[in-house]
C-alpha atoms as a PDB file:
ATOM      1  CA  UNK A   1       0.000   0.000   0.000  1.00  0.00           C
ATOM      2  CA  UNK A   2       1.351   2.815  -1.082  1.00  0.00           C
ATOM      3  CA  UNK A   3       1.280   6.253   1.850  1.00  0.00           C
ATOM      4  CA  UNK A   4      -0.489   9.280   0.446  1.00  0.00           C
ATOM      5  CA  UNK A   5       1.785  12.066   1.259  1.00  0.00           C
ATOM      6  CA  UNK A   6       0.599  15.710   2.086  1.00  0.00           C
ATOM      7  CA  UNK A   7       2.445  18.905   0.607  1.00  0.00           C
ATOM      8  CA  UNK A   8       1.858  21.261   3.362  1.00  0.00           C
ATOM      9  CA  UNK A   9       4.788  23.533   2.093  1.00  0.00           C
ATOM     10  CA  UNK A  10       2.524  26.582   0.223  1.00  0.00           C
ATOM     11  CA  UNK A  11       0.101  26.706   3.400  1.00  0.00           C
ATOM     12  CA  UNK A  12       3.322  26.866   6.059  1.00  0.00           C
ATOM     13  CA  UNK A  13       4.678  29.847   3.259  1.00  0.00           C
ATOM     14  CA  UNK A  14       1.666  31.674   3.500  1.00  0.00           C
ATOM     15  CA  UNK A  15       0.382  31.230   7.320  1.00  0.00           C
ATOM     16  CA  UNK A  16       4.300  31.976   8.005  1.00  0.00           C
ATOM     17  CA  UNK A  17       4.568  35.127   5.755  1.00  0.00           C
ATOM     18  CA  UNK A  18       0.858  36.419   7.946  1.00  0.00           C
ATOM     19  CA  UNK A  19       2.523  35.883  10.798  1.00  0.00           C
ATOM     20  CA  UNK A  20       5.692  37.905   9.763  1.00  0.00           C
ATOM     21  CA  UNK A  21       3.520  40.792   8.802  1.00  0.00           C
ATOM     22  CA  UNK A  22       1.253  40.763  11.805  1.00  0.00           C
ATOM     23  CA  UNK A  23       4.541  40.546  14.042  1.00  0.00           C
ATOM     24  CA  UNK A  24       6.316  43.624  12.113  1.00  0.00           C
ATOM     25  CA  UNK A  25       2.453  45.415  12.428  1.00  0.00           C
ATOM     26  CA  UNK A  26       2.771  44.790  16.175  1.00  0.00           C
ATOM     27  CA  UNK A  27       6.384  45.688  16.707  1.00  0.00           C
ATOM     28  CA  UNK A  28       5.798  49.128  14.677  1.00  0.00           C
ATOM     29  CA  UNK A  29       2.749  49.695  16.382  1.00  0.00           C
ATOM     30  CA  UNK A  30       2.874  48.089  19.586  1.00  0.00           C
ATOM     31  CA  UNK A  31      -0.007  50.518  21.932  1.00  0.00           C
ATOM     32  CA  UNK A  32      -2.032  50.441  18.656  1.00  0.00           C
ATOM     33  CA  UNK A  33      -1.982  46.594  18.064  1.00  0.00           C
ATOM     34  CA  UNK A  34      -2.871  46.038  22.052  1.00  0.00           C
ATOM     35  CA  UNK A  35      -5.057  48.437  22.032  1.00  0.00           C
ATOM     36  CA  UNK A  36      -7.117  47.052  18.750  1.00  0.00           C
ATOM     37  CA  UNK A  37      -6.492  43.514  20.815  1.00  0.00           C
ATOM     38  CA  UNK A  38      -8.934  44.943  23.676  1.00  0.00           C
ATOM     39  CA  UNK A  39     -11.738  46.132  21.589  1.00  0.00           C
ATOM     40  CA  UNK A  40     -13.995  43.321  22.243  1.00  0.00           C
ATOM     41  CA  UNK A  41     -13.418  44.105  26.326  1.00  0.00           C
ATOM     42  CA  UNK A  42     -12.876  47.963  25.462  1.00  0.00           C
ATOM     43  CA  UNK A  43     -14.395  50.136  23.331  1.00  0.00           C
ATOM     44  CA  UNK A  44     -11.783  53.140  23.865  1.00  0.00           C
ATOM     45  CA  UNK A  45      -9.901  52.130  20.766  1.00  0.00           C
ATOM     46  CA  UNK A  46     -12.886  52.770  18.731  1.00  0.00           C
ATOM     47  CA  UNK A  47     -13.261  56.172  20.375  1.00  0.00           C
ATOM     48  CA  UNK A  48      -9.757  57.026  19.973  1.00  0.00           C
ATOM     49  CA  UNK A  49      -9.245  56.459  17.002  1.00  0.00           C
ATOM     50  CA  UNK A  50     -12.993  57.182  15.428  1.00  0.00           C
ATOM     51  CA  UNK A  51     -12.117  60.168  13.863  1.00  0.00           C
ATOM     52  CA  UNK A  52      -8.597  59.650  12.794  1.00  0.00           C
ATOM     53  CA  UNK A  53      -9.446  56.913  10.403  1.00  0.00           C
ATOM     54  CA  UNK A  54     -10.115  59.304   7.522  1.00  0.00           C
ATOM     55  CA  UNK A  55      -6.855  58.114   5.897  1.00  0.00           C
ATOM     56  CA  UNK A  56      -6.244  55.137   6.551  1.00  0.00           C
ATOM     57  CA  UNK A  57      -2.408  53.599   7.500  1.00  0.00           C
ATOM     58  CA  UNK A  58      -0.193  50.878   6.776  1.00  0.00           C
ATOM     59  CA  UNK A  59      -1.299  49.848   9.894  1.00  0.00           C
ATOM     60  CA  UNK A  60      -4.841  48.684   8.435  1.00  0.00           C
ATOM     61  CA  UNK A  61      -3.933  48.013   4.901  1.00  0.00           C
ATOM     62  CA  UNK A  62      -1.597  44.870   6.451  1.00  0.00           C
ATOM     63  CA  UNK A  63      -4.166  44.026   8.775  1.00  0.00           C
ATOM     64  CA  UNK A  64      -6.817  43.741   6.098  1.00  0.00           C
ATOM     65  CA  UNK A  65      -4.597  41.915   3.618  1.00  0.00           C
ATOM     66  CA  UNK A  66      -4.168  39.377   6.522  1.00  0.00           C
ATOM     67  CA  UNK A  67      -7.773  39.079   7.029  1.00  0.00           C
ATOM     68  CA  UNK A  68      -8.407  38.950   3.228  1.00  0.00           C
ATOM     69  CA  UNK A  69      -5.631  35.777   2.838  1.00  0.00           C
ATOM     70  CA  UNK A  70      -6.790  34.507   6.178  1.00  0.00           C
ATOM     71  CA  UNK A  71     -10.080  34.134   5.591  1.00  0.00           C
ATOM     72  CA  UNK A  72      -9.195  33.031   1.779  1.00  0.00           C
ATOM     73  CA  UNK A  73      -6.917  30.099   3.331  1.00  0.00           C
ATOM     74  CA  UNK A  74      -9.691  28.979   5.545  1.00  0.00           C
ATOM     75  CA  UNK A  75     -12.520  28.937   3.059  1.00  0.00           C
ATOM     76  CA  UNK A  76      -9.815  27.215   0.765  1.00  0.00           C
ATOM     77  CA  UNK A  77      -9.269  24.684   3.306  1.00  0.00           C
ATOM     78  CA  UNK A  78     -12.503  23.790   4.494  1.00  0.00           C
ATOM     79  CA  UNK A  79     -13.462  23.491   0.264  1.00  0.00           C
ATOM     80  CA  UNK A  80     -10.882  20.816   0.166  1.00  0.00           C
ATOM     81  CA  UNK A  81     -12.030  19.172   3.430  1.00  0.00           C
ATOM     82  CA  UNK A  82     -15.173  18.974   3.423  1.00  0.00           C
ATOM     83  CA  UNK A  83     -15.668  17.737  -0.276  1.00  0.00           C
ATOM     84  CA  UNK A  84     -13.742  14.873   0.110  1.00  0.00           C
ATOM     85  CA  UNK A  85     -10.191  16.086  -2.155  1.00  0.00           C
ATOM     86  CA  UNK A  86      -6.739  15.401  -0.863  1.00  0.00           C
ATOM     87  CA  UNK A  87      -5.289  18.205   0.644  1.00  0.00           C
ATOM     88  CA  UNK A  88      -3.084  19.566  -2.034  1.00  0.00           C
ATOM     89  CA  UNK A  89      -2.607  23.299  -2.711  1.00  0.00           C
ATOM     90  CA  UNK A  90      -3.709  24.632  -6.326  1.00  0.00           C
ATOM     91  CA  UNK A  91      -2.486  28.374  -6.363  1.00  0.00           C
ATOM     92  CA  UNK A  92      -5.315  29.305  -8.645  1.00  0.00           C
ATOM     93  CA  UNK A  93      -8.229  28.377  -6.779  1.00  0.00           C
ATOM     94  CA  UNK A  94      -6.925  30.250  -4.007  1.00  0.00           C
ATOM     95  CA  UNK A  95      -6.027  33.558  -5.761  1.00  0.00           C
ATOM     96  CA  UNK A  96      -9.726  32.873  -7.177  1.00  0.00           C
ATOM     97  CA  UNK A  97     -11.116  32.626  -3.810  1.00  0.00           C
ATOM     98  CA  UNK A  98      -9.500  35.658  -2.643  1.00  0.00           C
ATOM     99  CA  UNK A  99     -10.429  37.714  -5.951  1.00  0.00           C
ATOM    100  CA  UNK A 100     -14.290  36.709  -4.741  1.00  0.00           C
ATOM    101  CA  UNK A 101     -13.310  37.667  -1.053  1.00  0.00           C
ATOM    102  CA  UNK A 102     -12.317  40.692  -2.130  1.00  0.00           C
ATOM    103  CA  UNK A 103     -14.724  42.022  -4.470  1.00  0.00           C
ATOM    104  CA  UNK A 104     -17.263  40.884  -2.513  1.00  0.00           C
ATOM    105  CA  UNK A 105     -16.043  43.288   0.594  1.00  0.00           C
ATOM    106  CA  UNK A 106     -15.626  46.307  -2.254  1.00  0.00           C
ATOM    107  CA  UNK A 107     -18.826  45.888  -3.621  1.00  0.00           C
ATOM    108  CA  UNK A 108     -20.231  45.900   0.250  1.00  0.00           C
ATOM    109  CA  UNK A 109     -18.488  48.893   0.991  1.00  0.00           C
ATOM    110  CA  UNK A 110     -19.356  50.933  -1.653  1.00  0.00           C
ATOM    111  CA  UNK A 111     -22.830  49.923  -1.584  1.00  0.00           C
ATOM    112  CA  UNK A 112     -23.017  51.379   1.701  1.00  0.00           C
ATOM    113  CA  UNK A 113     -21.247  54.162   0.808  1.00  0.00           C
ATOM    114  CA  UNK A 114     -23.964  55.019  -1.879  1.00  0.00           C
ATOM    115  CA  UNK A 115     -26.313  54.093   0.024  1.00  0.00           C
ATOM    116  CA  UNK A 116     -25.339  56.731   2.692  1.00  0.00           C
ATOM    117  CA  UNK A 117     -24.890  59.645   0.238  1.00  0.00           C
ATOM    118  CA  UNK A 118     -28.062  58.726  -1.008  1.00  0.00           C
ATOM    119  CA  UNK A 119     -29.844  59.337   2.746  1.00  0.00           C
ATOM    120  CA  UNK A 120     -27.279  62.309   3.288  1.00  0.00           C
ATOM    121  CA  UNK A 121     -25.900  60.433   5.921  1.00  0.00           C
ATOM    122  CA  UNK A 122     -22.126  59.895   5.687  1.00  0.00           C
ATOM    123  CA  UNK A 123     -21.103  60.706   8.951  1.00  0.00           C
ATOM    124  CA  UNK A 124     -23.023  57.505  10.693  1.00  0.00           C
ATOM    125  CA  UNK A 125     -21.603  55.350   7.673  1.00  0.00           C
ATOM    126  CA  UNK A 126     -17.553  56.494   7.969  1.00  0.00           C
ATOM    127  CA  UNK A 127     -18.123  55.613  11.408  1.00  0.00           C
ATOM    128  CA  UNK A 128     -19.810  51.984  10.769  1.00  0.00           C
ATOM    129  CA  UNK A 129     -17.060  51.832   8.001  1.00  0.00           C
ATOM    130  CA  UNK A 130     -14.564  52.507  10.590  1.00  0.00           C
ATOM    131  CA  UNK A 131     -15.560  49.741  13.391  1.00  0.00           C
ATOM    132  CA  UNK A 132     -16.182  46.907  10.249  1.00  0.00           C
ATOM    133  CA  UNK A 133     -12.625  47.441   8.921  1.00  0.00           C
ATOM    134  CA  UNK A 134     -11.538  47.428  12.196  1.00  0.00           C
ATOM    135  CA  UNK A 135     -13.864  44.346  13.700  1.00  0.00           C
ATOM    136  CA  UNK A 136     -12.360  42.265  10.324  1.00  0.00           C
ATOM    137  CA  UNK A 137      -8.741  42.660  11.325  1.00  0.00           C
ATOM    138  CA  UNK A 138      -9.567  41.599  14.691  1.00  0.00           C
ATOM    139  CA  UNK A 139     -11.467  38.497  13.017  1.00  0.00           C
ATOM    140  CA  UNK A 140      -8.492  38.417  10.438  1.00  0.00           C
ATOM    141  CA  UNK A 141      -6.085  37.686  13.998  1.00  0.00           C
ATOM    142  CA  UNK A 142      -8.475  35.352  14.963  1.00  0.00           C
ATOM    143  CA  UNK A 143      -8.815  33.395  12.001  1.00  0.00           C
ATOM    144  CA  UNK A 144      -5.369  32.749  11.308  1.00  0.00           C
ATOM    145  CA  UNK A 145      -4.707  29.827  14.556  1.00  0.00           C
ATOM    146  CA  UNK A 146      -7.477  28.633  13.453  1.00  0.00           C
ATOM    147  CA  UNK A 147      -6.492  28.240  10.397  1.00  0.00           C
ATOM    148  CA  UNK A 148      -3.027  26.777  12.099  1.00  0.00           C
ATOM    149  CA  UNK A 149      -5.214  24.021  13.743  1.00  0.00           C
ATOM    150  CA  UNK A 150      -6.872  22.735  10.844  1.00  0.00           C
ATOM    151  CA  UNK A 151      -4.107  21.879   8.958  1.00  0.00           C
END
């Protein structure tokens, strides 16, 4: 009988590379990153930084790439899972789950965006905006040992 062996070299690259990127986040912003940690506990991170989040920082675009590729590796993985395929690693499908990931959250976003200048109320939606983006990269942190367990 011959051993099936799994290839679990592209997911260690890729759960290795989020890690590097939420450790550099963390050691550039370390009272930002602990701060965002608390939010679930503490809402003052919101309130800090509610208006500030006009233009937004490397700080979020790294935290939202690893919730974009976090989430894309999960819903990747539990694809392969739970219909019964070997758990091999086919680039495309992922880069095509993460194209839907993220056009999905753009189209979401600017539907809401429209849908606030529409009602003349921007104000309430940059807010909303604001606590989503920041919600996801909490998720994005959470997602990721998960994502370490399943494999």
């Amino acid at each position: 009988m011959i051993r099936d062996i799994l290839l679990k070299d592209a997911f260690t690259v890729i759960i290795l590379s989020l890690i590097v990127i939420i450790t550099l986040i963390k050691y550039n912003n370390h009272k930002k990153f602990n701060s965002l940690l608390k939010i679930f506990w503490n809402s003052s991170y919101l309130k800090k930084y509610k208006y500030e989040k006009i233009t937004y920082y490397l700080f979020d675009y790294f935290l939202q790439i690893n919730f974009i590729v976090s989430l894309g590796l999960f819903v990747f993985i539990y694809n392969i899972i739970y219909n019964g395929n070997r758990l091999s690693f086919n680039f495309l499908e992922f880069i095509d789950i993460i194209q839907i990931i993220i056009t999905f959250l753009v189209l979401k976003n600017l539907t809401e965006i429209v849908i606030s200048w529409v009602f003349n109320i921007q104000w309430l939606t940059n807010l909303y905006l604001n606590e989503k983006i920041n919600y996801n990269s909490l998720i994005g942190l959470i997602i990721l040992p998960i994502n370490v367990l399943i494999l």
